[in-house]
Structures are given as structure tokens and as C-alpha cells.
Protein backbone atom coordinates (compact mmCIF):
# COMPACT_ATOMS: atom_id res chain seq x y z
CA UNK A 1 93.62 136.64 91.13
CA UNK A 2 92.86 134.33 93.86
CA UNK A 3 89.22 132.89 94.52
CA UNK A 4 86.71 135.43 96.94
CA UNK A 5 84.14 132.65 97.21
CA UNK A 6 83.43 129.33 96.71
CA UNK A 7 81.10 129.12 93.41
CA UNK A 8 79.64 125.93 90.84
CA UNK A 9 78.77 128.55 88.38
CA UNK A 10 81.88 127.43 85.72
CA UNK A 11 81.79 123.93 87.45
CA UNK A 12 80.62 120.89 85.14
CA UNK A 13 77.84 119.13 86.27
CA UNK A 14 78.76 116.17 85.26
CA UNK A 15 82.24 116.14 87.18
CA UNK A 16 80.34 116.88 90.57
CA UNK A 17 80.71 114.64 93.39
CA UNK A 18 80.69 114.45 97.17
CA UNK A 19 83.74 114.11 98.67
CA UNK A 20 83.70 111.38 101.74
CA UNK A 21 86.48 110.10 104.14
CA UNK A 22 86.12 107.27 105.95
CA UNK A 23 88.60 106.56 108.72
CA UNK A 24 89.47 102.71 110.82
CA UNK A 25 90.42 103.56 114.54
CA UNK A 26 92.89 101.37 115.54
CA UNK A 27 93.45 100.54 118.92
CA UNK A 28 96.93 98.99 120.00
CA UNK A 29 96.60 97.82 123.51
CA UNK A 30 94.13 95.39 122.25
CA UNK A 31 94.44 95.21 118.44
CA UNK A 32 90.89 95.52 117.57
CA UNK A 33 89.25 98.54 115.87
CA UNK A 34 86.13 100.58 116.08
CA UNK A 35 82.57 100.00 114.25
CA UNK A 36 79.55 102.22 114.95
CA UNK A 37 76.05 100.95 114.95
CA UNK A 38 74.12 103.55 111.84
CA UNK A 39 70.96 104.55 113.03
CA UNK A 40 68.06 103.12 111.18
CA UNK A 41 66.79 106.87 109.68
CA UNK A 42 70.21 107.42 108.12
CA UNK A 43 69.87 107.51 104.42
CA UNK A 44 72.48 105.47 103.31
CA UNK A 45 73.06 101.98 104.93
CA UNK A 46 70.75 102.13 107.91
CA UNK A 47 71.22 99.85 110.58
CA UNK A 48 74.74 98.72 109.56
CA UNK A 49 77.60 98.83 111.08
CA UNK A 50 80.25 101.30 110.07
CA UNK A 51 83.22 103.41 110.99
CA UNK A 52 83.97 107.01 111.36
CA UNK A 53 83.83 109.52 108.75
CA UNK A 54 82.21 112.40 106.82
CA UNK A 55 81.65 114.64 103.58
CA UNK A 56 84.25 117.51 103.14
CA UNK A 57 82.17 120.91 103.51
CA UNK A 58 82.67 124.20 101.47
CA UNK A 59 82.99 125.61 105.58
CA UNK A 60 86.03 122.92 105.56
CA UNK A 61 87.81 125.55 102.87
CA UNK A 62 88.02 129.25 104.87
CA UNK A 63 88.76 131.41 101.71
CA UNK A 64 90.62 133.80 104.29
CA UNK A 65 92.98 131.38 105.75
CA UNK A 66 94.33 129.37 103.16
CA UNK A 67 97.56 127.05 104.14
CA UNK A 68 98.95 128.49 101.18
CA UNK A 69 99.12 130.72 98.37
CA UNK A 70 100.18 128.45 94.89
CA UNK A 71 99.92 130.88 92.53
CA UNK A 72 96.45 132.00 92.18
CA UNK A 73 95.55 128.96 93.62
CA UNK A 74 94.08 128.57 97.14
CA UNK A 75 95.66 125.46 99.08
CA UNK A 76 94.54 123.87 101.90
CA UNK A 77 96.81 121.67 103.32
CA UNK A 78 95.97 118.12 105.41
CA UNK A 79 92.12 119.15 104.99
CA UNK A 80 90.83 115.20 105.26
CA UNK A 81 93.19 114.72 108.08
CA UNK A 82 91.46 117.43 109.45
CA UNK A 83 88.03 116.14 108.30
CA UNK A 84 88.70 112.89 110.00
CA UNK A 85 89.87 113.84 113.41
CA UNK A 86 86.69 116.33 113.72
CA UNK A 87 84.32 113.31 112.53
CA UNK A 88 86.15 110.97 114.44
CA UNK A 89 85.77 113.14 117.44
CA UNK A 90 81.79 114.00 116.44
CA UNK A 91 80.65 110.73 115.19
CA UNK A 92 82.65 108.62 118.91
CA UNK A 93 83.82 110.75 121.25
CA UNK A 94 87.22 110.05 120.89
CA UNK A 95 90.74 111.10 119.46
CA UNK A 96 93.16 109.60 116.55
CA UNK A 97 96.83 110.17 115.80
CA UNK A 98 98.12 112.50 113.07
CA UNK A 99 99.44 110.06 110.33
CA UNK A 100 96.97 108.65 107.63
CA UNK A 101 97.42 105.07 105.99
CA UNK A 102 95.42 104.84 102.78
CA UNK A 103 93.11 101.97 102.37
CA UNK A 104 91.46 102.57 99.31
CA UNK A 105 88.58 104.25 97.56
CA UNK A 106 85.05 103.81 96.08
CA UNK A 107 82.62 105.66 94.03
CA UNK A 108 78.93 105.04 94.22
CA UNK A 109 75.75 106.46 93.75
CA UNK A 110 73.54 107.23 96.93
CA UNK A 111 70.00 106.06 96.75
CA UNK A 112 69.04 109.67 96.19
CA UNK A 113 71.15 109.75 93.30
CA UNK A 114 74.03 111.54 94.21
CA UNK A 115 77.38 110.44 93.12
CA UNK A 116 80.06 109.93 95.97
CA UNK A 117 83.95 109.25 96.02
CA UNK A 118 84.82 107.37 98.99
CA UNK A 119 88.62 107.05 100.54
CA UNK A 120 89.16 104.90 103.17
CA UNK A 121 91.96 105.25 105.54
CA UNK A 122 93.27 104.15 108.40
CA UNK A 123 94.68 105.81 111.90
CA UNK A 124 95.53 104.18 115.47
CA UNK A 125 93.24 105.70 118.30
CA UNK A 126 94.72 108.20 120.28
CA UNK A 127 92.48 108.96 123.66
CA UNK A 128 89.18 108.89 124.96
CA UNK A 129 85.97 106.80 125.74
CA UNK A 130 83.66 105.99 122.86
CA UNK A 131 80.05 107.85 122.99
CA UNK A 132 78.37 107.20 119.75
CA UNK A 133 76.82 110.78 118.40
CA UNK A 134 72.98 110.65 119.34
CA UNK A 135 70.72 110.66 116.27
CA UNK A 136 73.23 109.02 113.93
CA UNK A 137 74.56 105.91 115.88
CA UNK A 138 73.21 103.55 118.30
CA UNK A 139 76.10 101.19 119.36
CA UNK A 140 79.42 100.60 118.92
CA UNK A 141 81.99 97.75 119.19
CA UNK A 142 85.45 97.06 119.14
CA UNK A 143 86.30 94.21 116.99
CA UNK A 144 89.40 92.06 115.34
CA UNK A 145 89.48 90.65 112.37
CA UNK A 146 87.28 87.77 112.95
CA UNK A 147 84.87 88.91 115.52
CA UNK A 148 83.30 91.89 112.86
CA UNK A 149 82.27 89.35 110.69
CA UNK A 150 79.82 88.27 113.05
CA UNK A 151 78.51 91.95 112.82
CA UNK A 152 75.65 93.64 109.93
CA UNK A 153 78.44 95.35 108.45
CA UNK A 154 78.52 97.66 105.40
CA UNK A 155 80.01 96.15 102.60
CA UNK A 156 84.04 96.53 102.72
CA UNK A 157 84.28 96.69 106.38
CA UNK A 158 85.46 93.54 107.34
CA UNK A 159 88.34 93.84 104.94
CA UNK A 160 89.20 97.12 105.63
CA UNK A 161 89.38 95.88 109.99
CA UNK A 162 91.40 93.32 108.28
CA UNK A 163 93.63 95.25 106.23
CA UNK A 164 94.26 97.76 109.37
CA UNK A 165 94.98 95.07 111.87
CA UNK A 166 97.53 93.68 109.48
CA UNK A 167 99.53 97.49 109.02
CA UNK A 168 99.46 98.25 112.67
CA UNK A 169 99.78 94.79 114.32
């Protein structure tokens, strides 16, 4: 029988993790990409530049309207591609395309001790004017390769602009 709610009763503890995506907008007409600005009473890397992205929610997974039925097992189907476009949208105002390029992934530990697993991915920008989301981001920048170096940067960034300017370009 399929799931009827989302539970961590039978879950291990010590396989528990937040799920983040992290997406690089890509913008062709002038081959940079996008970096917000964190705001300095974020909890993790304050004051840093960054790009778009967020934790996958239990409210991301609608027991009702699964994408399909695999067995007893509820699917749901392009959920970080989902995840993405909605943060994208939240976190600057603006849209990307459909298709995904992997980048790579990370696991760390939050300063509050919670363990994360990062994937990074990539996505060209699709429309609209960037307006950082008030309360979690203070500026933005489009940037190429070289120019986000000269930017506070969380660790990884600078490759990653790299790394996307290089598939796209």
C-alpha cells in the first residue's frame, strides 16, 4: 500500500540529511552568470556571495498527486527542477530554462549541526529583471569567470561560474 503521509518514525537517524539544490543562472547574451549578495543574519555563510537555491520541503512531495505510481512507491518526477525554478524565481526575480547540467555535489555540516547534501547545477536564464528577495539578499551581480573572483564568494563559486561559462559558452 502506498504512503498516506510523510513520517521519520521507521527513518534512521543517522541517514538524515537536508536535501539542497543549488542552481548557476547563465546568461547568454553576455556570458556572465548570477551571484546574490547573503544577508548578514543568514545562518550559513553570511555576507557572501552566492547563487540561487534551496532545501527540498516535505510540501515539495503532495502525497495526492504523485507523478507516478511505481509499485507501492510514490514518485515524483523532476522535483529539484522544480525546486530550482521556484527558488530561482523567489530568491531573484527571474526565470531559467527547463534542462539541468550537473555540476557536482557536497556534504557538510551546518554550524548548527545539521548535516546537508548539496548538488550544484547549472541552467541558462530564461526572462526577467533580477530583484534580490528582501530579508535574505542584499545585492547581486552578474559576473564571468574572472570578474567573481574579485567578489566574497562562498567557497566553490568561482569554479562552479567557471565550470558553467565553459558548458554554455
Amino acid at each position: 500500500m502506498p504512503a498516506k503521509k510523510i513520517s521519520l518514525d521507521k527513518a534512521k537517524t543517522n541517514k538524515l540529511f537536508y536535501f539542497v539544490a543549488n542552481v548557476v543562472v547563465y546568461r547568454a547574451a553576455d556570458k556572465r552568470c548570477l551571484v546574490l549578495k547573503r544577508s548578514e543574519t543568514e545562518k550559513v555563510h553570511p555576507g557572501k556571495y552566492a547563487v540561487p537555491g534551496g532545501k527540498l520541503e516535505w510540501q515539495d512531495l503532495d502525497l495526492n498527486h504523485p507523478t507516478r505510481l511505481n509499485g507501492e512507491v510514490l514518485d515524483f518526477e523532476n522535483t529539484v527542477e522544480e525546486l530550482l525554478k521556484r527558488e530561482v524565481k523567489e530568491e531573484a526575480g527571474v526565470e531559467i530554462e527547463d534542462r539541468l547540467h550537473y555540476l557536482n555535489s557536497v556534504a557538510f555540516i551546518r554550524p548548527d549541526g545539521i548535516p546537508v547534501i548539496l548538488v550544484k547545477f547549472a541552467a541558462k536564464y530564461k526572462s526577467g529583471d533580477v530583484q534580490p528577495e528582501a530579508g535574505a539578499f542584499t545585492d547581486y551581480a552578474w559576473v564571468d569567470a574572472e570578474e567573481v573572483k574579485k567578489y566574497p564568494c562562498i567557497l566553490g563559486i568561482p569554479e562552479e561560474v567557471r565550470q558553467t561559462v565553459t558548458i554554455f559558452a
